[in-house]
Protein backbone atom coordinates (compact mmCIF):
# COMPACT_ATOMS: atom_id res chain seq x y z
CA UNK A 1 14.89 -19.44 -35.66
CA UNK A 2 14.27 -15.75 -35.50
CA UNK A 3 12.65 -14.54 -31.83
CA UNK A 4 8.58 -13.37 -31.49
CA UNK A 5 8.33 -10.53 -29.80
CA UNK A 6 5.84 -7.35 -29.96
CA UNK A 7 8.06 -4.37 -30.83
CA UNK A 8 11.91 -4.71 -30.94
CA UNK A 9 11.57 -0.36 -30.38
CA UNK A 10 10.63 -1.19 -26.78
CA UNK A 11 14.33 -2.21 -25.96
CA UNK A 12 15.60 0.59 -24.50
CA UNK A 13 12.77 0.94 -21.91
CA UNK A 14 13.79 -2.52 -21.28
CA UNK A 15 17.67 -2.20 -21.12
CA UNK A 16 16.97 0.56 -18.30
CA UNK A 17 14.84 -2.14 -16.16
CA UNK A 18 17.29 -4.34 -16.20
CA UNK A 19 20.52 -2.66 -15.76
CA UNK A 20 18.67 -1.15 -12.10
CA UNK A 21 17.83 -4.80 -11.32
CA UNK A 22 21.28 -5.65 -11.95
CA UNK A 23 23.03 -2.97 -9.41
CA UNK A 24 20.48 -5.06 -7.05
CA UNK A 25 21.54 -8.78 -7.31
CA UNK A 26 24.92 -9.04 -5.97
CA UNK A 27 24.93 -12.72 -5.39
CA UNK A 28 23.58 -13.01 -8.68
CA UNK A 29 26.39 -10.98 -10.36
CA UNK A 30 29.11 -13.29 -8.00
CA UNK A 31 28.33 -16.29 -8.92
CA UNK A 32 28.07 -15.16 -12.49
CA UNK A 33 31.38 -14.30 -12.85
CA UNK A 34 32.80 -17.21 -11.69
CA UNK A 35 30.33 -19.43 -14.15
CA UNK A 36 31.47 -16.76 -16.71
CA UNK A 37 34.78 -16.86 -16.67
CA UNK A 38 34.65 -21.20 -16.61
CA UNK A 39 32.30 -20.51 -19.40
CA UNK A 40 30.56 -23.23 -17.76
CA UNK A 41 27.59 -23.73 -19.91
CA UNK A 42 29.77 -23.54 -23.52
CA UNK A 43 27.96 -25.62 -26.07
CA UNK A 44 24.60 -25.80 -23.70
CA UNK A 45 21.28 -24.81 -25.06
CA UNK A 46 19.27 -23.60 -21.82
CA UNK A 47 15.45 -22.90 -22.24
CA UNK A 48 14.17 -20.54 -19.72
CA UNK A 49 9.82 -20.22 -19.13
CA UNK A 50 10.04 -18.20 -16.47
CA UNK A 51 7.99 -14.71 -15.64
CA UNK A 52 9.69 -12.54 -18.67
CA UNK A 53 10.40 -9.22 -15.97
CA UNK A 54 13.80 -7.52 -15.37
CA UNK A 55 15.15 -10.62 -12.94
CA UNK A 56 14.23 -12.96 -15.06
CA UNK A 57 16.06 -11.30 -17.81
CA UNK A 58 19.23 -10.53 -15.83
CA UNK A 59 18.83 -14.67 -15.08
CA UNK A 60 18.91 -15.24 -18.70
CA UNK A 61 21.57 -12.80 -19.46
CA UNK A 62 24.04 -14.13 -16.66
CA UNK A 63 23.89 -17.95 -17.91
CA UNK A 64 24.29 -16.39 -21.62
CA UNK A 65 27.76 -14.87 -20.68
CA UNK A 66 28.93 -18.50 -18.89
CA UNK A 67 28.48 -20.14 -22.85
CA UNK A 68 25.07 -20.97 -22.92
CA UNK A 69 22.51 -20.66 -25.76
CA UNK A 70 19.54 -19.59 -24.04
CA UNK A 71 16.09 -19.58 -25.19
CA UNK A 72 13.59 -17.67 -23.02
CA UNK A 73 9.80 -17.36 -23.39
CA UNK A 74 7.22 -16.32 -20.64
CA UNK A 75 5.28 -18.50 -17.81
CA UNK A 76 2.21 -16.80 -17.55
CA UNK A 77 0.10 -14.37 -20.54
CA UNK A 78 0.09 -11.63 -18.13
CA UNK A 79 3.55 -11.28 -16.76
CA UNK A 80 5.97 -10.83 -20.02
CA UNK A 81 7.11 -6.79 -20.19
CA UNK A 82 7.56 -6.44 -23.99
CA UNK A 83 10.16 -4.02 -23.66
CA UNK A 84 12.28 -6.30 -21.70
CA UNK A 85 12.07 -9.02 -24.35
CA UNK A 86 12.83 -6.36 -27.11
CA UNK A 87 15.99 -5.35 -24.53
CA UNK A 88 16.71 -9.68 -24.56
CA UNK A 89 17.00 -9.44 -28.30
CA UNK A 90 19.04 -6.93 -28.55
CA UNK A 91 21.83 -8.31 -26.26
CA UNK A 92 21.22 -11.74 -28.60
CA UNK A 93 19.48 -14.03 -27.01
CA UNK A 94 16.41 -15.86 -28.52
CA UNK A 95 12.76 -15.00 -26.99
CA UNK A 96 9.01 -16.16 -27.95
CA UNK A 97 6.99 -14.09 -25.36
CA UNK A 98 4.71 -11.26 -25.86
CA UNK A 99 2.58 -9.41 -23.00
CA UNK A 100 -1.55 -10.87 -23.27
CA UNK A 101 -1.02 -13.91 -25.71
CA UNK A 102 -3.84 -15.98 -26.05
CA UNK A 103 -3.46 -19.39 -24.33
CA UNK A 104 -2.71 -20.80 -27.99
CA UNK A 105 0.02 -17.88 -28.48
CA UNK A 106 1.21 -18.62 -24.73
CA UNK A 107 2.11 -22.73 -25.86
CA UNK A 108 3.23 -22.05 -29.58
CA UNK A 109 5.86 -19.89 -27.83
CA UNK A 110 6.64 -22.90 -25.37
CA UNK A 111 6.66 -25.09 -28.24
CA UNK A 112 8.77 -23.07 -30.31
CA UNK A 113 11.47 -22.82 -27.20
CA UNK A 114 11.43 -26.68 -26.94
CA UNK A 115 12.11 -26.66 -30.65
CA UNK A 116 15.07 -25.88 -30.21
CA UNK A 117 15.95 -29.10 -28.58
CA UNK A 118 17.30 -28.12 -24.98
CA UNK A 119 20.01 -29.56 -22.89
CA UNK A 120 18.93 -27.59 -19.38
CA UNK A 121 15.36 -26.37 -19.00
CA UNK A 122 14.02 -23.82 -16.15
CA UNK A 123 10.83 -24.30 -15.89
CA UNK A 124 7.99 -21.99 -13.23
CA UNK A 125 4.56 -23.97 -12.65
CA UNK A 126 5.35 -27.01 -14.71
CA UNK A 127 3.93 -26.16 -18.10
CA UNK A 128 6.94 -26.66 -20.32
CA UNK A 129 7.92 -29.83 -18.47
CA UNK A 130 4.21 -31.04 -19.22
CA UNK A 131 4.73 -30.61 -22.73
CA UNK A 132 8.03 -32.76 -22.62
CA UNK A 133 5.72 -35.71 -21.08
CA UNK A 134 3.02 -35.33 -23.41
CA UNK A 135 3.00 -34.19 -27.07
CA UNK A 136 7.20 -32.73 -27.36
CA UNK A 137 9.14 -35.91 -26.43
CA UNK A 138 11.40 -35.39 -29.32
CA UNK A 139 12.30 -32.15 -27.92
CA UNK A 140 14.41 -34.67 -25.44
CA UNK A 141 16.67 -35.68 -27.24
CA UNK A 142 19.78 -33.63 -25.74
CA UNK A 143 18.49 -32.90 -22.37
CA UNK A 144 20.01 -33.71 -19.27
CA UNK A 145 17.38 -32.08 -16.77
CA UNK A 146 16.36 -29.00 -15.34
CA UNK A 147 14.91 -26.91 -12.56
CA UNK A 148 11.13 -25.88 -11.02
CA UNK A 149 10.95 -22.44 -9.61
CA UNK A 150 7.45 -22.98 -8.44
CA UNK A 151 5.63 -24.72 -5.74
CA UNK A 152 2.83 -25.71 -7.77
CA UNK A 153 5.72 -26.38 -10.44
CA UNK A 154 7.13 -28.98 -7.87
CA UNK A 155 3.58 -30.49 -6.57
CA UNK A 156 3.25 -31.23 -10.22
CA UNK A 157 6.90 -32.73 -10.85
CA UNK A 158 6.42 -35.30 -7.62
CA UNK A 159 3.26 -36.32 -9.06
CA UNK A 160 5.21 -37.58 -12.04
CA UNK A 161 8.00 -38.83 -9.88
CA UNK A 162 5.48 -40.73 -7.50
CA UNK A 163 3.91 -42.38 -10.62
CA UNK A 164 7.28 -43.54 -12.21
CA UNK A 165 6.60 -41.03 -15.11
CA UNK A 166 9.29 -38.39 -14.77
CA UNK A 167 11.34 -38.76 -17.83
CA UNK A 168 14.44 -36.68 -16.76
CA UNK A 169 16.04 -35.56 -13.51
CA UNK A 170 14.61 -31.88 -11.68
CA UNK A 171 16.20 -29.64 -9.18
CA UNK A 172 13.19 -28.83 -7.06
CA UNK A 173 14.78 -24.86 -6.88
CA UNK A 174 11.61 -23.71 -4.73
CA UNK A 175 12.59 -26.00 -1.92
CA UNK A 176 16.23 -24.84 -1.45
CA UNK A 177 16.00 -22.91 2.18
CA UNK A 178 17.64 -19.68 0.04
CA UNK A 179 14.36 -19.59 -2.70
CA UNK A 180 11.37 -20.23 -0.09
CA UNK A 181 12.10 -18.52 2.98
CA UNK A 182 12.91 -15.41 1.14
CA UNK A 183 10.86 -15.44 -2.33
CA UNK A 184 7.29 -17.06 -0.68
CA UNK A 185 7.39 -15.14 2.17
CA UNK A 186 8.86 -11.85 1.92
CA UNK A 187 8.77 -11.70 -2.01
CA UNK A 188 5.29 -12.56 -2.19
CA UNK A 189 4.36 -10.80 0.81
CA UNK A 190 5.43 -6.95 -0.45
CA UNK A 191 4.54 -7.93 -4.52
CA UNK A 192 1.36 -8.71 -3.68
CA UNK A 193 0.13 -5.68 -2.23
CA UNK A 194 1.97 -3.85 -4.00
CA UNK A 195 0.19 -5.47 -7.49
CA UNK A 196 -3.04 -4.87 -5.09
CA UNK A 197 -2.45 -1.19 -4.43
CA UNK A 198 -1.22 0.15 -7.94
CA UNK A 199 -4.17 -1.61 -9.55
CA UNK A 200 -6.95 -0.20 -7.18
CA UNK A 201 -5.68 3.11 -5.54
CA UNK A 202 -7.40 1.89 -2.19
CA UNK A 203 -6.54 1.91 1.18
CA UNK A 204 -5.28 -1.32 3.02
CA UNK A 205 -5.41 0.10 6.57
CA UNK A 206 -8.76 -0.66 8.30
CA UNK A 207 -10.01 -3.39 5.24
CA UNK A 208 -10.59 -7.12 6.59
CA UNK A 209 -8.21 -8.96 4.64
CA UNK A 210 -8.55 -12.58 3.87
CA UNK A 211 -6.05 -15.10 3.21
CA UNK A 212 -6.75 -18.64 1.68
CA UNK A 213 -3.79 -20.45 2.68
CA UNK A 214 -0.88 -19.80 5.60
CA UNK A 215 1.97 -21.69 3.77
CA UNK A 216 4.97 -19.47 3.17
CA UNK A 217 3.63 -17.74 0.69
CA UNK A 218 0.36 -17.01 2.74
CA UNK A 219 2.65 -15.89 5.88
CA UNK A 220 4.09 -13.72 4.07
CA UNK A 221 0.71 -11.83 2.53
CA UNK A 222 -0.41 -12.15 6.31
CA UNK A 223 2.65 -10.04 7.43
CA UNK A 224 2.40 -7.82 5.41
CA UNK A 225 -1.27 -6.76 5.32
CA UNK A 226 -1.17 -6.91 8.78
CA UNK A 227 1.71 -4.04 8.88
CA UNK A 228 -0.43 -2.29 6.03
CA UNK A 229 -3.37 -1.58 9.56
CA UNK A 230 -5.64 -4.19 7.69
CA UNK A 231 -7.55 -7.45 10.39
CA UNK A 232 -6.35 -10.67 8.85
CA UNK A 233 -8.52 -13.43 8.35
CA UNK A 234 -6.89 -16.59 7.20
CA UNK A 235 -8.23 -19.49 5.60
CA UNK A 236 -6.76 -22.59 5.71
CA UNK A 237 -7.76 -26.73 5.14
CA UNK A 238 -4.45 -27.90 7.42
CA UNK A 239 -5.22 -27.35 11.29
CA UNK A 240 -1.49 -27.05 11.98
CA UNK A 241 -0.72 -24.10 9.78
CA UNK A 242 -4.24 -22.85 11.28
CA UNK A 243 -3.01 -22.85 14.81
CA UNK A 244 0.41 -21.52 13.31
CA UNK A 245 -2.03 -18.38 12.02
CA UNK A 246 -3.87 -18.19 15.52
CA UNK A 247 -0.76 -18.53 17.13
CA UNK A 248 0.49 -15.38 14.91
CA UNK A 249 -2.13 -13.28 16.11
CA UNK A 250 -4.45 -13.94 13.24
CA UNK A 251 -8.32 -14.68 13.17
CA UNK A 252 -9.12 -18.12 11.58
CA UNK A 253 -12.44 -18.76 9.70
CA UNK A 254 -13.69 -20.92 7.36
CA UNK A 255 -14.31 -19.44 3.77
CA UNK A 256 -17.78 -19.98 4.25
CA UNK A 257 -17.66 -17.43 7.12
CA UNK A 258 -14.57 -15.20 6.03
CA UNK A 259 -16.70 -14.48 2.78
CA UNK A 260 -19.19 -12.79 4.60
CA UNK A 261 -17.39 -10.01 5.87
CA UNK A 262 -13.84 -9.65 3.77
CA UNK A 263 -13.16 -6.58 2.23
CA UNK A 264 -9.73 -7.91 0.09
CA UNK A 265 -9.58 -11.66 -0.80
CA UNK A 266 -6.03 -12.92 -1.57
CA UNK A 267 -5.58 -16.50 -2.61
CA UNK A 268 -2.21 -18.56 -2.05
CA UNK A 269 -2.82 -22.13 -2.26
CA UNK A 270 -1.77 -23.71 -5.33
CA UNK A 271 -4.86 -25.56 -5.40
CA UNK A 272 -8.74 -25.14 -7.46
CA UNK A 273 -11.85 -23.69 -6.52
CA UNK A 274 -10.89 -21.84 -2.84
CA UNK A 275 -13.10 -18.93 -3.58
CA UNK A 276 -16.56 -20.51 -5.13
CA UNK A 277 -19.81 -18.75 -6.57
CA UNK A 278 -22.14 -19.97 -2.85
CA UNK A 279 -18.81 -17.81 -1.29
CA UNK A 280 -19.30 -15.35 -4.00
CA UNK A 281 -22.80 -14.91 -3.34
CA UNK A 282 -22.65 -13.74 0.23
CA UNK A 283 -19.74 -11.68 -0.16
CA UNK A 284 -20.27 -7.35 0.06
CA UNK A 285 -20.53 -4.77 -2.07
CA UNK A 286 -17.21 -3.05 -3.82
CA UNK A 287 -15.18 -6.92 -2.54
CA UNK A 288 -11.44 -7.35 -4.16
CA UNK A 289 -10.76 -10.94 -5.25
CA UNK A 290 -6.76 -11.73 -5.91
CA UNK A 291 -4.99 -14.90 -6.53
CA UNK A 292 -1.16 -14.89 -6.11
CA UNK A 293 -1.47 -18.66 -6.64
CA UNK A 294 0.38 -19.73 -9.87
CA UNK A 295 -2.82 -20.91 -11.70
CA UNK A 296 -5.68 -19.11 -12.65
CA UNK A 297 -8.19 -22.08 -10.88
CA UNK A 298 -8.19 -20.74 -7.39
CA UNK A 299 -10.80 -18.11 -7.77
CA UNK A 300 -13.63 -19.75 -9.98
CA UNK A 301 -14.30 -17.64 -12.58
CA UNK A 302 -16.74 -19.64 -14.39
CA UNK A 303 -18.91 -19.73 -11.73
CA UNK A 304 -18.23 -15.71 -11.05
CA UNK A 305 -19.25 -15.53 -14.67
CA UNK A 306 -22.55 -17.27 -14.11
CA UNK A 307 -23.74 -15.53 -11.24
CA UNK A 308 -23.46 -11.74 -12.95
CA UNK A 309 -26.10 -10.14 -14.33
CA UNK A 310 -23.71 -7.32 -15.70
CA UNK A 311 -19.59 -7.88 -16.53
CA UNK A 312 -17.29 -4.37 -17.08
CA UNK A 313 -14.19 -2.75 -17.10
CA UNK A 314 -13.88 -1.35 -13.54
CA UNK A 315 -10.38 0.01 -14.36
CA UNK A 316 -7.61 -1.05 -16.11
CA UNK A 317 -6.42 -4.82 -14.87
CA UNK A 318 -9.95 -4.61 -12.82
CA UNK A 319 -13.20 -6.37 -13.73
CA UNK A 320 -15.99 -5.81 -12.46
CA UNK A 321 -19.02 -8.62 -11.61
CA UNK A 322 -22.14 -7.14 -10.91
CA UNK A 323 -24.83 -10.23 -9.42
CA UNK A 324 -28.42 -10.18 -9.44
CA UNK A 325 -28.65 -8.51 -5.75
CA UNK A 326 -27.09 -5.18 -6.98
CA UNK A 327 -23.18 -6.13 -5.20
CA UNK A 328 -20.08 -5.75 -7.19
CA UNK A 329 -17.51 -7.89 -7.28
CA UNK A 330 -14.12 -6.70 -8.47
CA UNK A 331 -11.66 -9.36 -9.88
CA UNK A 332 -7.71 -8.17 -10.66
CA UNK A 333 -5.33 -9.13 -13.28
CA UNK A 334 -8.06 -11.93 -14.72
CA UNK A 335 -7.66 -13.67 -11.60
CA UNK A 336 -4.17 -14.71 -12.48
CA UNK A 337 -0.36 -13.90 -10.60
CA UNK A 338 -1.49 -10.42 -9.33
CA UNK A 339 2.14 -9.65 -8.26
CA UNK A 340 3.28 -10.16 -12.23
CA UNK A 341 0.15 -9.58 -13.82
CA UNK A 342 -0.26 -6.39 -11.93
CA UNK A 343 2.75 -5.52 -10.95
CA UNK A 344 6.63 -5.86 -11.46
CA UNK A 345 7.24 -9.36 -9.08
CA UNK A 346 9.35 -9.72 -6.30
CA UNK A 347 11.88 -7.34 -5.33
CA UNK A 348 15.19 -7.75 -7.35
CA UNK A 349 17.02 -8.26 -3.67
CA UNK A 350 14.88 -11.10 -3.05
CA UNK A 351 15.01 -12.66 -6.95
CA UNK A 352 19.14 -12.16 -6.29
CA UNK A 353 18.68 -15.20 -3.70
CA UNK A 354 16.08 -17.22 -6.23
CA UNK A 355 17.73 -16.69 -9.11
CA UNK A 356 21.00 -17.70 -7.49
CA UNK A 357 19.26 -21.07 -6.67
CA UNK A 358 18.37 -21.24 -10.06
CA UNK A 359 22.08 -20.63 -11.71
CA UNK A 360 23.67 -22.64 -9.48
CA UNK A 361 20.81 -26.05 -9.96
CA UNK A 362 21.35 -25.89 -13.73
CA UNK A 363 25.21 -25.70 -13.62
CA UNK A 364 24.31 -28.67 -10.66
CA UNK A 365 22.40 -30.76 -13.44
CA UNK A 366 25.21 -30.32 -15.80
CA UNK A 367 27.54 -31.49 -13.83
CA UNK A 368 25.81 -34.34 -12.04
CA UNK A 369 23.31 -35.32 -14.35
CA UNK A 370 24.70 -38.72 -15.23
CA UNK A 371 24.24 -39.57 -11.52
CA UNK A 372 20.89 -38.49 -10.89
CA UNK A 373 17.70 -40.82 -12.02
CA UNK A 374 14.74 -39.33 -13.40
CA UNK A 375 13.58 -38.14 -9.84
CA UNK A 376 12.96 -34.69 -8.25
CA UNK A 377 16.01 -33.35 -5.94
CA UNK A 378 16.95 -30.51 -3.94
CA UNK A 379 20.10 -28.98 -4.42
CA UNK A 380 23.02 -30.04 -1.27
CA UNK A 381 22.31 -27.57 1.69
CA UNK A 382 26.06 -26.83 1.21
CA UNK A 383 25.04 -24.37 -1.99
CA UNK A 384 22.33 -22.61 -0.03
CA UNK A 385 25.03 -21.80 2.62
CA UNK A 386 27.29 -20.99 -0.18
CA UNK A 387 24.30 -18.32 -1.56
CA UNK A 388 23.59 -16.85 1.85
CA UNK A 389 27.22 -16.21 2.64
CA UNK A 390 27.54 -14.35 -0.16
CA UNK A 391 24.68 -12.08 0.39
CA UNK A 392 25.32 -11.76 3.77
CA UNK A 393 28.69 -10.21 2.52
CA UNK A 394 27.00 -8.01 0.12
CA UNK A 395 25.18 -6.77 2.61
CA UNK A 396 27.69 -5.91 5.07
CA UNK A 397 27.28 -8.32 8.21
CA UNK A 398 29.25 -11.28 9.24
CA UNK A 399 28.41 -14.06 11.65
CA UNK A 400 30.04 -16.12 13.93
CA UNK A 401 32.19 -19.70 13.20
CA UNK A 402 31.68 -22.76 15.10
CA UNK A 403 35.68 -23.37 16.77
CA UNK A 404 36.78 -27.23 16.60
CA UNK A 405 35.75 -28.06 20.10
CA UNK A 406 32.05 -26.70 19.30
CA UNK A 407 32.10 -29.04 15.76
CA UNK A 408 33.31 -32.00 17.28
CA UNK A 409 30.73 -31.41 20.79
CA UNK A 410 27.71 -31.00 17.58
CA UNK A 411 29.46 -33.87 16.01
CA UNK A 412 30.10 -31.86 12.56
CA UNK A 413 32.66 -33.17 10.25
């Protein structure tokens, strides 16, 4: 089946992006060699529906040298660079992704990916696994399992788990120490504002910033603003992550409150309907709402919608809601991944750890697949030490060993 892209003459824009990303992943590039010279996934048809950037691509490209047949396609309308899927074509892999398809573009291309009948899937937010429960069961019929990059991706997966519905065994990559210390916090944390800054050309220093939700993700937005000069408000439904952001040196309001006097509105929950119109209403003139949640839910649009008297094109990736008592509202990217969908993602130093995760959890399913039931499972804290060793070494510094009379006093094997 031939690939869908938008304009194969885009591929050398997209070669360049990812040959830099690739002088950036070193643990990336070590553990590919080893999985290409065992050719370890020979035979293997792996679909990837993850955010179709530069990493991503490098991702795809390293488990295509190890053997595999890999299909890739896009996790989110916004977020697929055209040029780098021309670049994927090129170098022969297969691709259905092209940069603002309509929701019924977006899952054709999923669909046509899971024609293809995978044995290893890696999914980000849960969409393609959805499918697999719901209307593509036949595209099961040679898979073994796969991997969730996302935290919403693997809120969703032990939802099916808790319910006895998850058909096939998944690596929950997002909760292996090396993907969600590094990617949620620090990856987030500088994408973010750095999706926030090229899209509006405004300042960060002296702006009260709120953000919904202090999980890793949220810390890491937090930090960051916070070293951008902005006050940081958070937001937050758990009172131990809210005493975590107090503790921090952060103020702690209610949305209710927060909405009142935020200049820059960031959401990170993974859940619906944080920021809501009576918020909306109350909220000043010139605001900046962005969601760096997975979903498009946390910021309601609908009810954004319904409130403005007047909807226009601010600037590009910016739209602008103007309500009935003459304030503007400014929404980025459509509300959706403001990091991808107005930006470039997460460093490629930090996506060398994640993407690490990610080879090493499919060539983990491969190999242990006939053990594992159809449950959600995170990879053996013996490959996340095996990861961070090797980009420790990349990086120049070594640490300490424990000697034999320190294991045996810790009571190591």
């Amino acid at each position: 089946m031939e690939s869908i892209i938008r304009n194969i003459n885009l591929a050398k824009s997209g070669h360049e992006k990812i040959s830099w990303v690739d002088h950036y992943m070193p643990a990336l590039n070590s553990i590919g060699d080893t999985l290409k010279k065992q050719q370890t996934f020979k035979g293997k048809t792996v679909c990837v529906s993850v955010h179709l950037e530069a990493k991503t691509a490098y991702l795809a490209k390293v488990l295509h040298r190890a053997g595999a047949r890999v299909i890739v396609t896009g996790s989110n309308p916004l977020s697929t660079q055209d040029d780098v899927a021309a670049a994927l074509v090129e170098d022969g892999l297969t691709v259905y992704a092209w940069y603002g398809a309509t929701d019924e573009e977006y899952f054709s291309f999923l669909n046509k990916s899971l024609d293809h009948h995978p044995d290893i899937i890696i999914d980000d937010g849960g969409d393609q696994v959805n499918l697999l429960h719901t209307t593509r069961a036949d595209a099961m019929e040679h898979l073994l399992g796969g991997t969730e990059e996302t935290t919403t991706g693997v809120n969703r997966l032990h939802g099916l788990d808790k319910a006895g519905k998850l058909k096939f065994p998944m690596i929950a990559a997002n909760d292996s120490y090396c993907k969600y210390l590094f990617d949620n916090r620090y990856g987030t944390g500088q994408s973010t504002w750095d999706g926030i800054m090229r899209t509006t050309n405004l300042t960060v220093v002296g702006k009260r910033v709120v953000i919904a939700g202090y999980g890793w993700c949220g810390r890491g937005c937090a930090m960051r603003a916070k070293g951008l000069g902005a006050h940081v408000i958070v937001t937050e439904v758990d009172p131990i992550k809210a005493i975590e952001a107090v503790f921090d040196g952060f103020e702690v309001l209610p949305m209710e409150e927060a909405a009142k006097t935020g200049d820059i509105f960031v959401t990170l929950t993974g859940d619906k309907d944080v920021i809501r119109g009576e918020h909306m209403k109350n909220m000043k003139d010139g605001v900046v709402l962005a969601n760096a949640g997975h979903f498009d839910v946390e910021i309601n649009k609908p009810e954004l919608e319904t409130l403005a008297v007047r909807h226009f094109e601010a600037r590009h990736n910016i739209e602008g809601y103007e309500l009935s008592n003459g304030h503007i509202i400014n929404l980025l990217a459509e509300g959706r991944l403001v990091n991808l969908a107005a930006g470039d993602g997460h460093p490629a130093e930090i996506m060398d750890l994640s993407f690490a995760v990610q080879a090493l959890a499919a060539k983990y399913i491969l190999e242990h697949h006939a053990e594992l039931g159809n449950h959600v499972y995170v990879l053996p804290h013996t490959i996340d030490t095996e990861i961070a060793n090797i980009k420790l070494k990349s990086m120049g510094y070594k640490i300490d060993s424990l000697s034999d009379e320190q294991r045996t006093y810790l009571n190591i094997d």
